[in-house]
Protein backbone atom coordinates (compact mmCIF):
# COMPACT_ATOMS: atom_id res chain seq x y z
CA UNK A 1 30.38 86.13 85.36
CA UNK A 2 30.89 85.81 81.80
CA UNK A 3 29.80 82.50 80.45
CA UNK A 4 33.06 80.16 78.98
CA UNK A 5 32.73 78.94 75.68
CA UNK A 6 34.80 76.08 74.88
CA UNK A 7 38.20 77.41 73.90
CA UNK A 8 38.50 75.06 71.27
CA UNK A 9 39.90 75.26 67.31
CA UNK A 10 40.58 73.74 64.22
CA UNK A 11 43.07 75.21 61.46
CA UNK A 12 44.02 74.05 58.10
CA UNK A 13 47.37 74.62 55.96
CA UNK A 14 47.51 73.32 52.24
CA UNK A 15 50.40 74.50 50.37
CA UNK A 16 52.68 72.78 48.05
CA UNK A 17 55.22 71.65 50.61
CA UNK A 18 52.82 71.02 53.44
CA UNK A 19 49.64 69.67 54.12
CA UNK A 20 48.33 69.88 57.93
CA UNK A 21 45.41 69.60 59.59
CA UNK A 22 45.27 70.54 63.91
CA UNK A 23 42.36 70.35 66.70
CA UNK A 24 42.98 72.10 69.67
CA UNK A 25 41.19 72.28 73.06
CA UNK A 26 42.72 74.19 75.58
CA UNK A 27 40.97 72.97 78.48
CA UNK A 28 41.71 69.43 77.47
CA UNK A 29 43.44 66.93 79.58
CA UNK A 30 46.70 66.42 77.68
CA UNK A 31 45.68 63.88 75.32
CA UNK A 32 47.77 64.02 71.71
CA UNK A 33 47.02 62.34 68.67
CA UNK A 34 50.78 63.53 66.40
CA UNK A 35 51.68 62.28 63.21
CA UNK A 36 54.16 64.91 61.34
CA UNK A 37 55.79 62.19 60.14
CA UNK A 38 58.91 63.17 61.78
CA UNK A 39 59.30 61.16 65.34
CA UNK A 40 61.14 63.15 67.52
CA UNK A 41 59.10 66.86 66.29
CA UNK A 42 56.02 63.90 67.18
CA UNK A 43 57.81 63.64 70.76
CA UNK A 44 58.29 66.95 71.81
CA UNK A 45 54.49 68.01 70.23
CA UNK A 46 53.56 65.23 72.84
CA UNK A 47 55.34 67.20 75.83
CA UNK A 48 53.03 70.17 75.12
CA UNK A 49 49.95 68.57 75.16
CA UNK A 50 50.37 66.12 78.59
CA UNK A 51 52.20 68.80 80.38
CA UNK A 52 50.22 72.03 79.39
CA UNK A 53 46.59 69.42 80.01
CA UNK A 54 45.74 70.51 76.40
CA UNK A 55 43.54 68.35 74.09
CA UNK A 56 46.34 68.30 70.64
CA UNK A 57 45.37 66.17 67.04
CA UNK A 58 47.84 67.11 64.63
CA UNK A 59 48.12 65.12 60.77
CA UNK A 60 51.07 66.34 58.57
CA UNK A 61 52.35 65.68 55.14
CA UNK A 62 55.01 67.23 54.09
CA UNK A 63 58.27 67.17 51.84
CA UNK A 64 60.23 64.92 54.16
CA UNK A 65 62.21 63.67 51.04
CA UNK A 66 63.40 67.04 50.57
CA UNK A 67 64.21 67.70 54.28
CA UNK A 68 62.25 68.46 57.74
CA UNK A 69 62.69 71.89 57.33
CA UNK A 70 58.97 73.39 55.77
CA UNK A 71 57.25 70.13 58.30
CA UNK A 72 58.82 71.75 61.16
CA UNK A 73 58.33 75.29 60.23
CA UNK A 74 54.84 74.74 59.18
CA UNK A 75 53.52 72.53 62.61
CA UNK A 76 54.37 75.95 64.28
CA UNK A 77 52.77 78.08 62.02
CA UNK A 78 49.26 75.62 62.46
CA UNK A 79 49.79 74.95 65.81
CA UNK A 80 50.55 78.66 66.60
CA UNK A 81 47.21 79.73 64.82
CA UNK A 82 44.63 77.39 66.56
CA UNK A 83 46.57 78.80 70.09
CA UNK A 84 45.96 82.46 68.81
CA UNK A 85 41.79 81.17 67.42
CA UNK A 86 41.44 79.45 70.83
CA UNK A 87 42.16 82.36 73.02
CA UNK A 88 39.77 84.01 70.84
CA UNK A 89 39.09 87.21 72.82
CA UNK A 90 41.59 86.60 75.55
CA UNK A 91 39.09 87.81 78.15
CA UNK A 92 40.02 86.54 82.09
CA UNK A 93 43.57 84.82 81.25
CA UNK A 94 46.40 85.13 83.76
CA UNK A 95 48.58 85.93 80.19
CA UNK A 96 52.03 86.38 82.02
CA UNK A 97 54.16 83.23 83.12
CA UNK A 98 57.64 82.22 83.65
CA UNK A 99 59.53 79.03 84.30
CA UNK A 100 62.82 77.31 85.53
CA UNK A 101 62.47 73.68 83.70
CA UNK A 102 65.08 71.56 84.58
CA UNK A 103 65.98 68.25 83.03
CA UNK A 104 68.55 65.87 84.25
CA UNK A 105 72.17 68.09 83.57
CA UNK A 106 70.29 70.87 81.92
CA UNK A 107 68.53 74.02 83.15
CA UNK A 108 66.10 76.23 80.72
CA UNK A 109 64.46 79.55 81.59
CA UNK A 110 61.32 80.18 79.46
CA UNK A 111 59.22 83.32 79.90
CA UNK A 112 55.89 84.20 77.84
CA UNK A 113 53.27 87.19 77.40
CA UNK A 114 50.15 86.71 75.41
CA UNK A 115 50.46 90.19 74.19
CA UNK A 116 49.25 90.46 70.30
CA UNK A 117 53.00 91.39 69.71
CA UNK A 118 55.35 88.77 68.33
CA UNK A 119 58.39 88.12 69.15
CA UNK A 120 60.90 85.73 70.15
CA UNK A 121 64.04 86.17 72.31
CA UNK A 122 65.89 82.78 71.49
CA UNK A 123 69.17 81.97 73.51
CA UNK A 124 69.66 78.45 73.07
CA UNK A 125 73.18 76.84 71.66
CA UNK A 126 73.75 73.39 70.54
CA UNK A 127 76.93 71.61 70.49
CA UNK A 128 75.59 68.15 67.96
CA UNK A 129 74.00 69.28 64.88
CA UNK A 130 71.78 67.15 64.77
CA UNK A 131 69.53 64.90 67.45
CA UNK A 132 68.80 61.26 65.74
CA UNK A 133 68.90 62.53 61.79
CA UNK A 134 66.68 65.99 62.55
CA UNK A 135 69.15 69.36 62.27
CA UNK A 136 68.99 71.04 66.40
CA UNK A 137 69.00 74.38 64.33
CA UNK A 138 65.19 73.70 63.10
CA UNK A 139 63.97 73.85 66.50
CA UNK A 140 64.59 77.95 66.23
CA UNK A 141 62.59 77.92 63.46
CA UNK A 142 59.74 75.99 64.70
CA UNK A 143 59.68 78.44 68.08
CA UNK A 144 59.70 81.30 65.59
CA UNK A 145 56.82 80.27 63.76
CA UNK A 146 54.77 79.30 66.68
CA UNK A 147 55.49 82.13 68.62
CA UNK A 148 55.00 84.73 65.92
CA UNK A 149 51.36 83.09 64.40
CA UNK A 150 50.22 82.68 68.62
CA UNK A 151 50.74 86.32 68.97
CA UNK A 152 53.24 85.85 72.09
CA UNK A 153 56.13 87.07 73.25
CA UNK A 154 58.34 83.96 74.11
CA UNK A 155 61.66 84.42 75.80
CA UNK A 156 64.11 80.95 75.55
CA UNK A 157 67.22 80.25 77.51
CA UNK A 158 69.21 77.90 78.22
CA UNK A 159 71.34 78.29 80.95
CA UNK A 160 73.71 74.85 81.07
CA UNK A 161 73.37 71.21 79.65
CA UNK A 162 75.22 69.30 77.81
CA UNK A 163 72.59 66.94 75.84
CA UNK A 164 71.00 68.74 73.04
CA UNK A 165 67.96 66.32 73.73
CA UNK A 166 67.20 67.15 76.98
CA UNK A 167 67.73 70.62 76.41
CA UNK A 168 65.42 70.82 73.76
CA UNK A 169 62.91 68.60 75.42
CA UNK A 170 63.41 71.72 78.58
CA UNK A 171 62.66 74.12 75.86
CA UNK A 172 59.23 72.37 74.82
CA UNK A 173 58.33 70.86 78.60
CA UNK A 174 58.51 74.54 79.79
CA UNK A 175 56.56 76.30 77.31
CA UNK A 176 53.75 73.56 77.97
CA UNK A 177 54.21 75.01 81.67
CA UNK A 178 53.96 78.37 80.93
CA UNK A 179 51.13 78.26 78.19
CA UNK A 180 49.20 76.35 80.71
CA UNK A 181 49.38 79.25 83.04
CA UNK A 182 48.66 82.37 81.06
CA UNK A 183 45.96 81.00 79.25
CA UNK A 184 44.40 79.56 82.35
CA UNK A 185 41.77 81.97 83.40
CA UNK A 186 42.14 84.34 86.55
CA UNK A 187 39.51 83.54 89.16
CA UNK A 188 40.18 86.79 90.85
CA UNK A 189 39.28 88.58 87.17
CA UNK A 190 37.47 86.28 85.19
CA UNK A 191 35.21 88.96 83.14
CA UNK A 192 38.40 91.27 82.68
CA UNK A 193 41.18 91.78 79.84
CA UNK A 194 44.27 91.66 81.35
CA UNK A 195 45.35 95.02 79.55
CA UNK A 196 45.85 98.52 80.83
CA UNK A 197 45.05 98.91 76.27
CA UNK A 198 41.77 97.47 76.37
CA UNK A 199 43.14 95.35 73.65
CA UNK A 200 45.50 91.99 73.31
């Protein structure tokens, strides 16, 4: 059997509207140390970590006097990269999942593939435009990014629910689930890629 290194990773983004700095183990055990500086992107960061049992320290500064947009956008670009750096060569993960996640009134369908191809199906309607003082529509944009810097392909729906807070914390609470299970390693195949390509 092929010997596990620590699937751990650290990335760094310095630009002129962002600066942010993320540690990531993904055999942790859901601890989170978030400061983006905007509370509720903090709570949802959270969800990831204690539900998918992964290790997350993420410190952002960003334009927040301008608006959350480039913050929000840029967490999933970092975040995104130290999944992708973690994985490393992908060898012995389960790399499909799929999840119902309900939440109170609402129900969300979230379905991933660790493929090396990027792309994200996103069917997920708001009716506020805003939860507290953050705009609903950045949460596309921070699924986007992540998604597309991980190297996943990361189907979103929502099928019903009427608060745009629980249905966003559905959207995060079930990709914790399903990242937690693809990149989980097969027992049944732990020395093998799980491609018929040779490559992810």
């Amino acid at each position: 059997m092929t010997k596990i290194e620590p699937r751990i990773a650290h990335i760094e983004r310095n630009t002129i509207e962002t600066k942010i700095s993320c540690d990531i183990n993904l055999d942790g055990s859901g601890n989170a140390n978030i400061n983006t500086g905007i509370g509720f992107l903090d709570h949802m960061l959270e969800q990831i970590a204690k539900h998918g049992l992964f290790d997350i320290n993420i410190i952002a500064n960003g334009d927040l006097h301008i608006d959350m947009h480039h913050t929000t956008e840029d967490v999933g670009i970092v975040l995104g990269q130290a999944f992708k750096k973690a994985l490393d060569n992908k060898i012995g993960i389960v790399r499909f999942s799929d999840v119902l996640m309900p939440m109170d009134e609402t129900l969300t369908r979230i379905a991933l593939d660790i493929s090396g191809r990027p792309f994200l199906k996103w069917n997920v309607k708001f009716r506020p435009s805003k939860v507290g003082n953050m705009d609903t529509e950045l949460f596309q944009e921070w699924f986007h990014a992540f998604a597309h810097n991980a190297g996943i392909t990361l189907h979103i729906e929502n099928l019903y629910g009427l608060n745009a807070h629980h249905v966003i914390e559905s959207c995060f609470k079930g990709l914790a689930k399903v990242l937690k299970t693809a990149v989980s390693l097969d027992l049944r195949a732990p020395d093998r890629l799980p491609s018929t390509k040779g490559i992810l």
